[in-house]
C-alpha atoms as a PDB file:
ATOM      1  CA  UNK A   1      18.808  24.789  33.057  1.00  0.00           C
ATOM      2  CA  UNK A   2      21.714  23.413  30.796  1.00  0.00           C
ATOM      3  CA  UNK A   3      21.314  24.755  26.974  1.00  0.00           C
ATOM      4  CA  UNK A   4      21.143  21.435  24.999  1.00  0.00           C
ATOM      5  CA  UNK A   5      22.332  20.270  21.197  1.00  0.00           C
ATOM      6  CA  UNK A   6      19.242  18.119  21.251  1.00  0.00           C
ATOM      7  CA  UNK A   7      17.022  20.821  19.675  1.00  0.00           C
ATOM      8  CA  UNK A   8      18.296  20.827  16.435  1.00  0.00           C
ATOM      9  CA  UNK A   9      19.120  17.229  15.961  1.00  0.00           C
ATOM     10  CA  UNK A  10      15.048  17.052  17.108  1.00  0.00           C
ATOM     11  CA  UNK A  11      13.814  19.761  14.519  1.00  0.00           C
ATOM     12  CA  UNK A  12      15.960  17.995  11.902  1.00  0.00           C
ATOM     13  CA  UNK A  13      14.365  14.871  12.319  1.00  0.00           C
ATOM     14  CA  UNK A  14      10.846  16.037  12.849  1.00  0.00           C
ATOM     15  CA  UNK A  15      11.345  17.714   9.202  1.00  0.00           C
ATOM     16  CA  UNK A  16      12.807  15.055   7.834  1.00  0.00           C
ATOM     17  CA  UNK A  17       9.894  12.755   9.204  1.00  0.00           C
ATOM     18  CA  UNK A  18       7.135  15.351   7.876  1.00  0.00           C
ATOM     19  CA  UNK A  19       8.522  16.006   4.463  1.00  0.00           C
ATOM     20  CA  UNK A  20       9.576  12.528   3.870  1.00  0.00           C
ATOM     21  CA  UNK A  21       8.366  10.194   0.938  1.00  0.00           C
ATOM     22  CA  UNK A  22       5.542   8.690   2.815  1.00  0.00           C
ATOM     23  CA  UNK A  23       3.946  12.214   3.367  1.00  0.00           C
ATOM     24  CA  UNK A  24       0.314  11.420   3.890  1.00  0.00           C
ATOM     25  CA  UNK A  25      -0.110  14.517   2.249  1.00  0.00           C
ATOM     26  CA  UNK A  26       1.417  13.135  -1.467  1.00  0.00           C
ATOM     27  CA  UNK A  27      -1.179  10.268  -1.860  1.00  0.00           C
ATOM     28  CA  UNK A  28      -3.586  11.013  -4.370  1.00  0.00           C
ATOM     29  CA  UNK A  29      -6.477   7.926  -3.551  1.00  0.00           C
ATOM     30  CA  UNK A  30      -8.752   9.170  -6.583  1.00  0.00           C
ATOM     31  CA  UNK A  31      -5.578   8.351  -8.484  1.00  0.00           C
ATOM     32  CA  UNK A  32      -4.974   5.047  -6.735  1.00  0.00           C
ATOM     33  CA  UNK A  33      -8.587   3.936  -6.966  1.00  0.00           C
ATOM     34  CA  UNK A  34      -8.213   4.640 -11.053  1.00  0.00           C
ATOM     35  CA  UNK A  35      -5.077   2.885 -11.018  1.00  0.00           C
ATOM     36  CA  UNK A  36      -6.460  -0.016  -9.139  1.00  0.00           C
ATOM     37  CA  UNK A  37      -9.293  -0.192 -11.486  1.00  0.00           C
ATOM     38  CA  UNK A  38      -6.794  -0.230 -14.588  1.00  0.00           C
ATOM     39  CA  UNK A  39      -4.330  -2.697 -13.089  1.00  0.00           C
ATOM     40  CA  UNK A  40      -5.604  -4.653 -10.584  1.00  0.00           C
ATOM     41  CA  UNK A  41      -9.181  -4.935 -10.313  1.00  0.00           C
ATOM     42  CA  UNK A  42      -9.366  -8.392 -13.311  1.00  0.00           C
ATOM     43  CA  UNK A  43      -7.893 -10.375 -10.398  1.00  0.00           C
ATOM     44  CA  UNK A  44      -8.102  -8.320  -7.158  1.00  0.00           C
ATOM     45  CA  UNK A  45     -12.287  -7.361  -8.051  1.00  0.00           C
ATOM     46  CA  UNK A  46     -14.027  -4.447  -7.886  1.00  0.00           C
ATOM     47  CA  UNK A  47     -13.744  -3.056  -4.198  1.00  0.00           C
ATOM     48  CA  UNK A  48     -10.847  -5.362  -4.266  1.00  0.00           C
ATOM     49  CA  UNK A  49     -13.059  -8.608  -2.968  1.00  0.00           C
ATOM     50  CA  UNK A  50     -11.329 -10.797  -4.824  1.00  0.00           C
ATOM     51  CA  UNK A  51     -12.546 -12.939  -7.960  1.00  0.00           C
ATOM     52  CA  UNK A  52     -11.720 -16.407  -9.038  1.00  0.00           C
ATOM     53  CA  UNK A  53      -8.689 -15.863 -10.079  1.00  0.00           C
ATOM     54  CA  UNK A  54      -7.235 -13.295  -7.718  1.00  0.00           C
ATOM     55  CA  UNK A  55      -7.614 -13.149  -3.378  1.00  0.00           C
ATOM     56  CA  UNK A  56      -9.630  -9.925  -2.108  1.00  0.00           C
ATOM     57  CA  UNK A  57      -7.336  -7.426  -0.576  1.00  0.00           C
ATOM     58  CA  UNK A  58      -9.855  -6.292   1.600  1.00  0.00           C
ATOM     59  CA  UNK A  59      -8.931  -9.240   4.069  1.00  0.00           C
ATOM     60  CA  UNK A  60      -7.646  -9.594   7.062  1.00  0.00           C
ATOM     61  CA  UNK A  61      -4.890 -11.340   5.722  1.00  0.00           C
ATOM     62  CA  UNK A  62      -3.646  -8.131   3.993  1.00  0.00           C
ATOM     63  CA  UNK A  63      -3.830  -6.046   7.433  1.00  0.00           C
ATOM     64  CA  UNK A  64      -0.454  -3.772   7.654  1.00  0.00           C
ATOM     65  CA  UNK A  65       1.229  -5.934  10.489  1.00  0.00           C
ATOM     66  CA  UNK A  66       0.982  -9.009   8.427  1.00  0.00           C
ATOM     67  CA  UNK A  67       1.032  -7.130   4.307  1.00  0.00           C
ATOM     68  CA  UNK A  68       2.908  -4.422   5.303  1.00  0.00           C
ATOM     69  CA  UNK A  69       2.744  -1.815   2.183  1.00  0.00           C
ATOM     70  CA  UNK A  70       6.765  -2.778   1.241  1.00  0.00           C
ATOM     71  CA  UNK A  71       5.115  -6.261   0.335  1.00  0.00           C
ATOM     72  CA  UNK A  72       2.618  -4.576  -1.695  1.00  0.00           C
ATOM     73  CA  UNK A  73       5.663  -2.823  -3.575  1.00  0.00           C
ATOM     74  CA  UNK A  74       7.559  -5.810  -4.361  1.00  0.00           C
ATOM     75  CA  UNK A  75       4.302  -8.098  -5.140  1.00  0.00           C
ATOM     76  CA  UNK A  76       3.862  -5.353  -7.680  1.00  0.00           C
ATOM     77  CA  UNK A  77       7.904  -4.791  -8.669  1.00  0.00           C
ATOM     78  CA  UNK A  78       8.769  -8.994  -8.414  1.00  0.00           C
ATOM     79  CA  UNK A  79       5.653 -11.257  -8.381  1.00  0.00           C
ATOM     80  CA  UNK A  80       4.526 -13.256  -6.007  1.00  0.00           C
ATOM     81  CA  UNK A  81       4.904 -16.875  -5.820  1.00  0.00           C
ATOM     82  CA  UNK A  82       1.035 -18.725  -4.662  1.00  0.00           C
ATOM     83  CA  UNK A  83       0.571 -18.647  -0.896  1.00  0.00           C
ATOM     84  CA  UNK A  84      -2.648 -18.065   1.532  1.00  0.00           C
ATOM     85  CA  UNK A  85      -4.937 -18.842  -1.668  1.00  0.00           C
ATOM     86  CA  UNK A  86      -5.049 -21.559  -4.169  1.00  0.00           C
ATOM     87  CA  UNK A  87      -4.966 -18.668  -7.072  1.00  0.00           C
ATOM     88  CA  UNK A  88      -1.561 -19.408  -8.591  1.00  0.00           C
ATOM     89  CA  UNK A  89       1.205 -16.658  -8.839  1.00  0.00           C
ATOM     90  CA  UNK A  90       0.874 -13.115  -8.989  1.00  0.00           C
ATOM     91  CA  UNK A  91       2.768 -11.937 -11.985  1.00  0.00           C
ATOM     92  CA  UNK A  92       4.758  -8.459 -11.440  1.00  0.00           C
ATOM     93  CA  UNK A  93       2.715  -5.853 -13.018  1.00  0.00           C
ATOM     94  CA  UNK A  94       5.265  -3.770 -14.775  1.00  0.00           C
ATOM     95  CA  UNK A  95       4.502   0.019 -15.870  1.00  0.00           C
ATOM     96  CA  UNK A  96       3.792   1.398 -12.826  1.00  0.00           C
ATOM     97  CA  UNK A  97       5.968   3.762 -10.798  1.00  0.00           C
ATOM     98  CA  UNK A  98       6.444   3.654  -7.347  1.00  0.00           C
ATOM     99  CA  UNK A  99       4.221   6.782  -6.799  1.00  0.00           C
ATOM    100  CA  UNK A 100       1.467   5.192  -8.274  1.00  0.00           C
ATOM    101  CA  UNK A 101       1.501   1.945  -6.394  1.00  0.00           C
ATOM    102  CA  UNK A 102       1.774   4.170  -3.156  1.00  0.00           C
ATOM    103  CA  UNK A 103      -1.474   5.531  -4.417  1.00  0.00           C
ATOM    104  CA  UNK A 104      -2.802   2.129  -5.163  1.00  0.00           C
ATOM    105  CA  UNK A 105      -1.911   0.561  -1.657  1.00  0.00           C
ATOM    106  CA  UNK A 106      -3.457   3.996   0.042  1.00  0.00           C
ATOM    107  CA  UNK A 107      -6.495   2.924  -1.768  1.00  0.00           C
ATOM    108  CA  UNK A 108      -6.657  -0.693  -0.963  1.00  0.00           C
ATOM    109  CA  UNK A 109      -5.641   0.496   2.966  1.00  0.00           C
ATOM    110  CA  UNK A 110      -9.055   2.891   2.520  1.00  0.00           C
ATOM    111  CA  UNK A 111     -11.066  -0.190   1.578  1.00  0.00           C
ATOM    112  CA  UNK A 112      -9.686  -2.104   4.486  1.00  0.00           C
ATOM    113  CA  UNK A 113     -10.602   1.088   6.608  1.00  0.00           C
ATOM    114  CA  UNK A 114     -13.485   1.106   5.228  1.00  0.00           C
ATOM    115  CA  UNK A 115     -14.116  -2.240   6.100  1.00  0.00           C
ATOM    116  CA  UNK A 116     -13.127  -2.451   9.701  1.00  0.00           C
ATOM    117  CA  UNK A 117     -10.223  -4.321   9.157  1.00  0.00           C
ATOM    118  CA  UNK A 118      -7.279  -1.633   9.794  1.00  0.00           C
ATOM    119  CA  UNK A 119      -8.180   1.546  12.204  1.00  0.00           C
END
């Protein structure tokens, strides 16, 4: 067998990949679920079902392949202007950092989980 230079290039990547930003491992959902309840549940509801003036997030809708979390980031960073509901605009919620809307969107993804909606 040839040696190869594959091996590192692999290990540096699979560390790279496992200590990256998006470490499962860094989400905090107790802290998302509080911060959801601060920031999010007037509109969004308790359990995130929605109310009358904001959609529930625990919708199909929302699913990863069509809300992927990066929209949840900018809805959060930018607004969003009305579409799928009849609610209006989201405004951007300022104050939050981007750790804590990870934490936020691990909680909502949990509900949808929860609900059948993502596996």
């Amino acid at each position: 067998m040839r040696p190869t230079r594959l091996g590192p290039l692999l290990l540096a990547v699979l560390v790279a990949v496992a200590c990256g930003p998006d470490d499962a491992d860094d989400v905090d959902l107790a802290r998302g679920e509080r911060l959801f309840e601060m920031n999010c549940v007037a509109c969004h509801g308790h359990l995130a079902t929605g109310t009358t003036a904001g959609p529930p997030l625990v919708h199909e809708i929302y699913e990863p392949g069509h809300h992927p979390d990066e929209s949840f980031h900018r809805a959060v960073q930018q607004g969003v202007p009305q579409h799928h509901w009849d609610f209006g605009p989201m405004p951007a919620i300022p104050g939050l950092r981007e750790a804590e809307v990870t934490d936020i969107i691990a909680y909502v993804r949990s509900l949808q989980r929860e609900a059948g909606i993502i596996d």
